[in-house]
PDB file of N, CA and C in Angstrom:
ATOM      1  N   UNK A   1      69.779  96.425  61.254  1.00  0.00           N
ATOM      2  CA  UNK A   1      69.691  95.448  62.308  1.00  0.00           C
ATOM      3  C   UNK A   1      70.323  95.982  63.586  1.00  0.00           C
ATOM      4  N   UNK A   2      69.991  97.203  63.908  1.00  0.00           N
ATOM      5  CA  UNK A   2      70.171  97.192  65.034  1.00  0.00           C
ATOM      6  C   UNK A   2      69.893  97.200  66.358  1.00  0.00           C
ATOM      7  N   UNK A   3      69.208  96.786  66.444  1.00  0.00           N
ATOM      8  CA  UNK A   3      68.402  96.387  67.733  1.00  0.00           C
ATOM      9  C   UNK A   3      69.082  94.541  67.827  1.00  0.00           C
ATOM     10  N   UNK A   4      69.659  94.466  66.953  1.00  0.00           N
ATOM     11  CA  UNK A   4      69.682  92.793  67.226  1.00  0.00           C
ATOM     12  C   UNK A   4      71.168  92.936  68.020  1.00  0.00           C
ATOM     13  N   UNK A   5      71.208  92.105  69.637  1.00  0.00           N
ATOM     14  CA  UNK A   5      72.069  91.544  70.217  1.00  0.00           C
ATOM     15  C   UNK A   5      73.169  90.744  70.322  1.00  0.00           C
ATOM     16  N   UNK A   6      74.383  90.772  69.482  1.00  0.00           N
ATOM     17  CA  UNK A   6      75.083  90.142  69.819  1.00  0.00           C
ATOM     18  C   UNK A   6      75.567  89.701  71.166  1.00  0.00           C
ATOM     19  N   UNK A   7      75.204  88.100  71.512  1.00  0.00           N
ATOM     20  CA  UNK A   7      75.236  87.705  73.061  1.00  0.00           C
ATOM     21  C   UNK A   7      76.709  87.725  73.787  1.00  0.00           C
ATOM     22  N   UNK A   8      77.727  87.645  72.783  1.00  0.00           N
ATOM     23  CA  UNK A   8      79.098  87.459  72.871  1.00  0.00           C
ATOM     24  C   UNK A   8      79.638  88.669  73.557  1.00  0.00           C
ATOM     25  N   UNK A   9      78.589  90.046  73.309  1.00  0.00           N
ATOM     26  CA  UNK A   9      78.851  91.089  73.565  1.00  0.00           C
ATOM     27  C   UNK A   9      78.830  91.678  74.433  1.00  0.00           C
ATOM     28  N   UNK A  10      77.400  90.753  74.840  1.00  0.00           N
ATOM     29  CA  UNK A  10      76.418  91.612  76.025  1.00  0.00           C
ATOM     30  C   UNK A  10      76.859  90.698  77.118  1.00  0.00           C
ATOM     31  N   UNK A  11      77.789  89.966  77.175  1.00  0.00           N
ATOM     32  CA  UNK A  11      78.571  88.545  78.315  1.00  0.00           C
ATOM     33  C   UNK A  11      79.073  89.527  79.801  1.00  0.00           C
ATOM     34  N   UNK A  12      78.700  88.828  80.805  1.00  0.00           N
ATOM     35  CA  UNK A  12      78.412  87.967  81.532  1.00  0.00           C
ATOM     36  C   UNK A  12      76.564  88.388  81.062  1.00  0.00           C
ATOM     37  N   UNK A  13      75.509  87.751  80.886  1.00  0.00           N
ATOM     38  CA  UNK A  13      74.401  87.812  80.736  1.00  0.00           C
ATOM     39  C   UNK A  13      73.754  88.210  82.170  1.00  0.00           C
ATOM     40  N   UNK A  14      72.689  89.129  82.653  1.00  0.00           N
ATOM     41  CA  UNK A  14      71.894  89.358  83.425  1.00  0.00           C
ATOM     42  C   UNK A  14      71.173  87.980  83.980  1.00  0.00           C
ATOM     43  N   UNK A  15      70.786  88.254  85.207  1.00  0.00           N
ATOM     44  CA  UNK A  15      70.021  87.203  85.968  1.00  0.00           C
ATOM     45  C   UNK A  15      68.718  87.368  85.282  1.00  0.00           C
ATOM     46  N   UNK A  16      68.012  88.113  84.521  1.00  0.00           N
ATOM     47  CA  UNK A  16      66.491  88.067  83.884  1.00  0.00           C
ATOM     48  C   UNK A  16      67.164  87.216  82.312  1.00  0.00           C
ATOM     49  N   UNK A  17      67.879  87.621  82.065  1.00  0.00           N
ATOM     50  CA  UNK A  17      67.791  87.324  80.353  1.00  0.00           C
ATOM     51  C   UNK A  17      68.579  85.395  80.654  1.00  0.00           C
ATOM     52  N   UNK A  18      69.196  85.227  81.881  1.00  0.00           N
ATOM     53  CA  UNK A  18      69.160  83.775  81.692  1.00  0.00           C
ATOM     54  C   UNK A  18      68.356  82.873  82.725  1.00  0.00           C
ATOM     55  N   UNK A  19      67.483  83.795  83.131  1.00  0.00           N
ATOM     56  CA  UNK A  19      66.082  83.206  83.957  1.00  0.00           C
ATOM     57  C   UNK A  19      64.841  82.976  82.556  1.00  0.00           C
ATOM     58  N   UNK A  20      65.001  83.747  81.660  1.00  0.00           N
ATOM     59  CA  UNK A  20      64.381  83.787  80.240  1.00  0.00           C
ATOM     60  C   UNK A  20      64.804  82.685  79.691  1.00  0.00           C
ATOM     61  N   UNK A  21      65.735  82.923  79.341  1.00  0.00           N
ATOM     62  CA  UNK A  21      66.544  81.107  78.493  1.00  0.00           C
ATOM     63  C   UNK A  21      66.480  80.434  79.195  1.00  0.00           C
ATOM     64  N   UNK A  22      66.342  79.991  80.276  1.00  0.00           N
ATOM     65  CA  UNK A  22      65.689  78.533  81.246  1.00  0.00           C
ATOM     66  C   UNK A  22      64.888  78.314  80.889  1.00  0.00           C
ATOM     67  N   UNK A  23      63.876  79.292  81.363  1.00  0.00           N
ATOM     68  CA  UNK A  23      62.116  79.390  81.127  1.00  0.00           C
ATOM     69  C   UNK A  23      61.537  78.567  79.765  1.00  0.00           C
ATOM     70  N   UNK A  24      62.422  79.348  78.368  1.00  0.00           N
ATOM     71  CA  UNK A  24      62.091  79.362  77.341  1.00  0.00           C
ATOM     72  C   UNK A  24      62.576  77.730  77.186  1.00  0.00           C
ATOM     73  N   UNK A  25      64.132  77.338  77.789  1.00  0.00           N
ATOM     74  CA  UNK A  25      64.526  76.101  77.374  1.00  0.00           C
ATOM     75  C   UNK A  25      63.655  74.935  78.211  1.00  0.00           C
ATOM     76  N   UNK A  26      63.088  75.317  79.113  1.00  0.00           N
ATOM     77  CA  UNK A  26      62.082  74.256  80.094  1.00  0.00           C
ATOM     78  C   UNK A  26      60.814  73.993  78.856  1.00  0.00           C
ATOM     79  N   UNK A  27      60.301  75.186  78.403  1.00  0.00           N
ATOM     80  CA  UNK A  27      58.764  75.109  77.964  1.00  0.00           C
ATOM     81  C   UNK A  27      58.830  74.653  76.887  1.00  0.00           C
ATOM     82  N   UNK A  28      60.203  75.000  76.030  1.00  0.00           N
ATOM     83  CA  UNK A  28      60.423  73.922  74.693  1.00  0.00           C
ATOM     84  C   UNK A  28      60.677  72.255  74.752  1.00  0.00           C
ATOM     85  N   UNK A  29      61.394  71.969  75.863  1.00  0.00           N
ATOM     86  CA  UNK A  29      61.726  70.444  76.346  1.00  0.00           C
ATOM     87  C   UNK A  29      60.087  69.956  76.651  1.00  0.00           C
ATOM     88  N   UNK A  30      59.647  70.550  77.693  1.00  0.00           N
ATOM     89  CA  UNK A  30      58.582  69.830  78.210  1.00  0.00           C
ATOM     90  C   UNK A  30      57.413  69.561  76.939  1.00  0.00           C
ATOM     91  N   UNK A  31      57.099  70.708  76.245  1.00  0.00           N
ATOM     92  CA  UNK A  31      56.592  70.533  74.792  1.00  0.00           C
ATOM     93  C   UNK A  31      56.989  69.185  74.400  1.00  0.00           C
ATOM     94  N   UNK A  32      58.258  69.101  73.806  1.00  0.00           N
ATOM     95  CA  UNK A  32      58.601  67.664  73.113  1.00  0.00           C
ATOM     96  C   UNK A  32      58.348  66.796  73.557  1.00  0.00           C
ATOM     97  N   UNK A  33      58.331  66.416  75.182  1.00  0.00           N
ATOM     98  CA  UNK A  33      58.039  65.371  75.815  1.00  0.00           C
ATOM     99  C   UNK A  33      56.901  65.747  75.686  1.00  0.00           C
ATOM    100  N   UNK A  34      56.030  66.202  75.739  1.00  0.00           N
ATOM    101  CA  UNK A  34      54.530  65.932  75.840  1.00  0.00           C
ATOM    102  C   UNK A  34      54.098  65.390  74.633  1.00  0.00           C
ATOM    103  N   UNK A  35      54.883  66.085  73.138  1.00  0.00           N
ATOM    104  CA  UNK A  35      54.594  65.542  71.827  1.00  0.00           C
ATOM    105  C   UNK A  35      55.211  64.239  71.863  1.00  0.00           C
ATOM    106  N   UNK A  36      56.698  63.714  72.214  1.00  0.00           N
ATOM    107  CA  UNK A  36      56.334  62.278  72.010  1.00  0.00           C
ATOM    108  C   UNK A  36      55.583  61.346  72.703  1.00  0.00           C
ATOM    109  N   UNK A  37      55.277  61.914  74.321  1.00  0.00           N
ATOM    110  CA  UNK A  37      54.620  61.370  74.492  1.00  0.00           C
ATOM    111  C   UNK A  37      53.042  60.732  74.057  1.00  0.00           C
ATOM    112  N   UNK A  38      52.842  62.155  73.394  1.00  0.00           N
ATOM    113  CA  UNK A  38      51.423  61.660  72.532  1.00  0.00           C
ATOM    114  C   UNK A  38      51.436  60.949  71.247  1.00  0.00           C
ATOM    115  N   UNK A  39      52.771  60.674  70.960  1.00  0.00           N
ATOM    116  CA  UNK A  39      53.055  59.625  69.648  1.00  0.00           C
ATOM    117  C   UNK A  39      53.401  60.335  68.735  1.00  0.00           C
ATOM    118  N   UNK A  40      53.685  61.823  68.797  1.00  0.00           N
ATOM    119  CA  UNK A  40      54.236  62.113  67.119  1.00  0.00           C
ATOM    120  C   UNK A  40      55.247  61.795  66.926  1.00  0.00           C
ATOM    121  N   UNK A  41      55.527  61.471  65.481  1.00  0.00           N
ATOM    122  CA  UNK A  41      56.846  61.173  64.969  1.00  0.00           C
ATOM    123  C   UNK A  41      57.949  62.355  65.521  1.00  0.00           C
ATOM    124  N   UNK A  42      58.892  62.136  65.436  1.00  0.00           N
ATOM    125  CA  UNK A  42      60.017  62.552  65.943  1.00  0.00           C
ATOM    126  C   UNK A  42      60.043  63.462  64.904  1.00  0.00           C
ATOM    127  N   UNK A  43      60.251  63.148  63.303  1.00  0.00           N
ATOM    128  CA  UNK A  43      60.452  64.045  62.327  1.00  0.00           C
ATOM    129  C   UNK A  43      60.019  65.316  62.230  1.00  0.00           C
ATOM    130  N   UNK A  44      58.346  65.276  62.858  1.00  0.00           N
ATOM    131  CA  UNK A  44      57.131  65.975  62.820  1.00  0.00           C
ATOM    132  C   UNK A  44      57.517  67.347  63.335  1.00  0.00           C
ATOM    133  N   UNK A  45      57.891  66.394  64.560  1.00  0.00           N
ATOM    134  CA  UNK A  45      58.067  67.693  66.243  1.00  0.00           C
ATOM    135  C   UNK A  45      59.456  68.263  65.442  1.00  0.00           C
ATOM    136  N   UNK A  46      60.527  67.356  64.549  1.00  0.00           N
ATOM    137  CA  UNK A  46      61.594  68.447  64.611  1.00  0.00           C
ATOM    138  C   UNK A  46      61.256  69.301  63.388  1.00  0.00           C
ATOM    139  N   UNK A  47      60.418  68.975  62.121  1.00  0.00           N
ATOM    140  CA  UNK A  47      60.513  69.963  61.155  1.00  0.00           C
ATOM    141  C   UNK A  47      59.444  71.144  61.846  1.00  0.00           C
ATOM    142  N   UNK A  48      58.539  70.718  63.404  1.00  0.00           N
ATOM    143  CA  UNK A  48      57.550  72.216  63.536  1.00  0.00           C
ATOM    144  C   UNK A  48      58.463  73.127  64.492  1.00  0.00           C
ATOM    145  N   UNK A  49      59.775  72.617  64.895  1.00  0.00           N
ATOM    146  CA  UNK A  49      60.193  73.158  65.228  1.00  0.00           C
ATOM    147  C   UNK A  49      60.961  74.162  64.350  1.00  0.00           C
ATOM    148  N   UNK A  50      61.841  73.567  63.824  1.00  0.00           N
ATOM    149  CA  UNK A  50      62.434  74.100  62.569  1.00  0.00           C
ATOM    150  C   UNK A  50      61.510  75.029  61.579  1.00  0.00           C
ATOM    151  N   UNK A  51      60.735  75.063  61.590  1.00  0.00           N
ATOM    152  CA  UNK A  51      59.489  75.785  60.987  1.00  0.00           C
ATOM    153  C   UNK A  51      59.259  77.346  61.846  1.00  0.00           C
ATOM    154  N   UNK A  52      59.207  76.907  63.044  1.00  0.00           N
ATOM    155  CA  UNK A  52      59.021  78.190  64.261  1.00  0.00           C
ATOM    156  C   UNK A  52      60.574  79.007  63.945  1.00  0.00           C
ATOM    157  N   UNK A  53      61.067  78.377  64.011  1.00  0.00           N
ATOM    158  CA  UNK A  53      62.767  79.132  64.115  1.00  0.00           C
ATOM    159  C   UNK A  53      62.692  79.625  63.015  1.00  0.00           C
ATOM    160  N   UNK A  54      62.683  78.971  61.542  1.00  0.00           N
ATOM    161  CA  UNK A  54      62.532  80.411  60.287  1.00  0.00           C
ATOM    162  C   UNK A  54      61.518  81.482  60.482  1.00  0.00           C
ATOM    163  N   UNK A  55      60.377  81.149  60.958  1.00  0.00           N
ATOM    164  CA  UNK A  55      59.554  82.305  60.880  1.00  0.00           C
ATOM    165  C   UNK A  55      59.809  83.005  61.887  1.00  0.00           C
ATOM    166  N   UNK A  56      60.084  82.672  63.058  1.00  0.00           N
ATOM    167  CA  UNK A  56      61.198  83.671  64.120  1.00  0.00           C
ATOM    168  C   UNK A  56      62.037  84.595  62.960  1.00  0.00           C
ATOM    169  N   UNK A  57      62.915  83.979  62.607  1.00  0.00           N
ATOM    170  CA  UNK A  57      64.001  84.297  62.295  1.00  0.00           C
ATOM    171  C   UNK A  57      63.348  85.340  60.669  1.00  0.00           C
ATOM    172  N   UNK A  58      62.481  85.443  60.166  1.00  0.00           N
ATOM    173  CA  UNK A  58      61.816  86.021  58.900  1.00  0.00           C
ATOM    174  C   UNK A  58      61.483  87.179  59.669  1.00  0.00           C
ATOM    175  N   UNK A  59      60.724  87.029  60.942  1.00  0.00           N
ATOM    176  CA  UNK A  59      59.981  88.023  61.647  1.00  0.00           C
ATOM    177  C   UNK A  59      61.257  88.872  62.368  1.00  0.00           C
ATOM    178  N   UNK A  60      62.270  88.712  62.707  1.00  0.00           N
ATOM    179  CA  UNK A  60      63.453  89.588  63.350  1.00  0.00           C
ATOM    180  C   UNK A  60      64.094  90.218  62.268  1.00  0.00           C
ATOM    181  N   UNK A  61      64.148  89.527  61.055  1.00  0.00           N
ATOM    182  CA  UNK A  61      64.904  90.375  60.192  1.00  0.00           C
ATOM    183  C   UNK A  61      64.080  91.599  58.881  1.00  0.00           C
ATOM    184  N   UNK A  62      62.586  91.139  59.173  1.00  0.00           N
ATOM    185  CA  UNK A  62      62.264  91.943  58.297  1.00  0.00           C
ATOM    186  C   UNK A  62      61.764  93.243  59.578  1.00  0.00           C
ATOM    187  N   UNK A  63      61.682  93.124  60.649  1.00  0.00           N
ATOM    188  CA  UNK A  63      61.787  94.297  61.637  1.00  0.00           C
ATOM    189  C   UNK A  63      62.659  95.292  61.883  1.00  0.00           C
ATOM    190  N   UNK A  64      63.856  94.680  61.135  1.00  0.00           N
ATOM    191  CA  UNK A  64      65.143  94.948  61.365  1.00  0.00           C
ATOM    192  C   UNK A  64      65.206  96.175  60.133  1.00  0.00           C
ATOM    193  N   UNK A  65      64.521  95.949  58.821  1.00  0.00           N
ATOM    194  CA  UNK A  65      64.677  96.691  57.414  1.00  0.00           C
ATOM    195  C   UNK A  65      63.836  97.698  57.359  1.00  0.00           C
TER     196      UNK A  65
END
């Protein structure tokens, strides 16, 4: 695993990598509001989220081996 970032490390963070985490935290918010707005259950939107984050998280670590 080495390519993987500890953020604690890499502190004060660059103006791109927290123009990225805005970006990324805008397009995930606005998502949800658009899903409840279209009526899905709340549960729905949080287990497809939770769903994206393991397979994120499957896909970084088997890159890693």
């Amino acid at each position: 695993m080495s390519k993987v970032i500890r953020l604690r490390h890499a502190l004060p963070l660059g103006p791109d990598i927290n123009a990225s985490v805005s970006a990324l935290d805008k397009a995930i918010a606005d998502a949800v509001d658009a899903a409840k707005a279209a009526g899905l259950p709340q549960g729905l939107i949080v287990g497809l989220l939770h769903g994206h984050a393991h397979a994120q998280t499957f896909q970084m670590v088997k890159q890693q081996e």
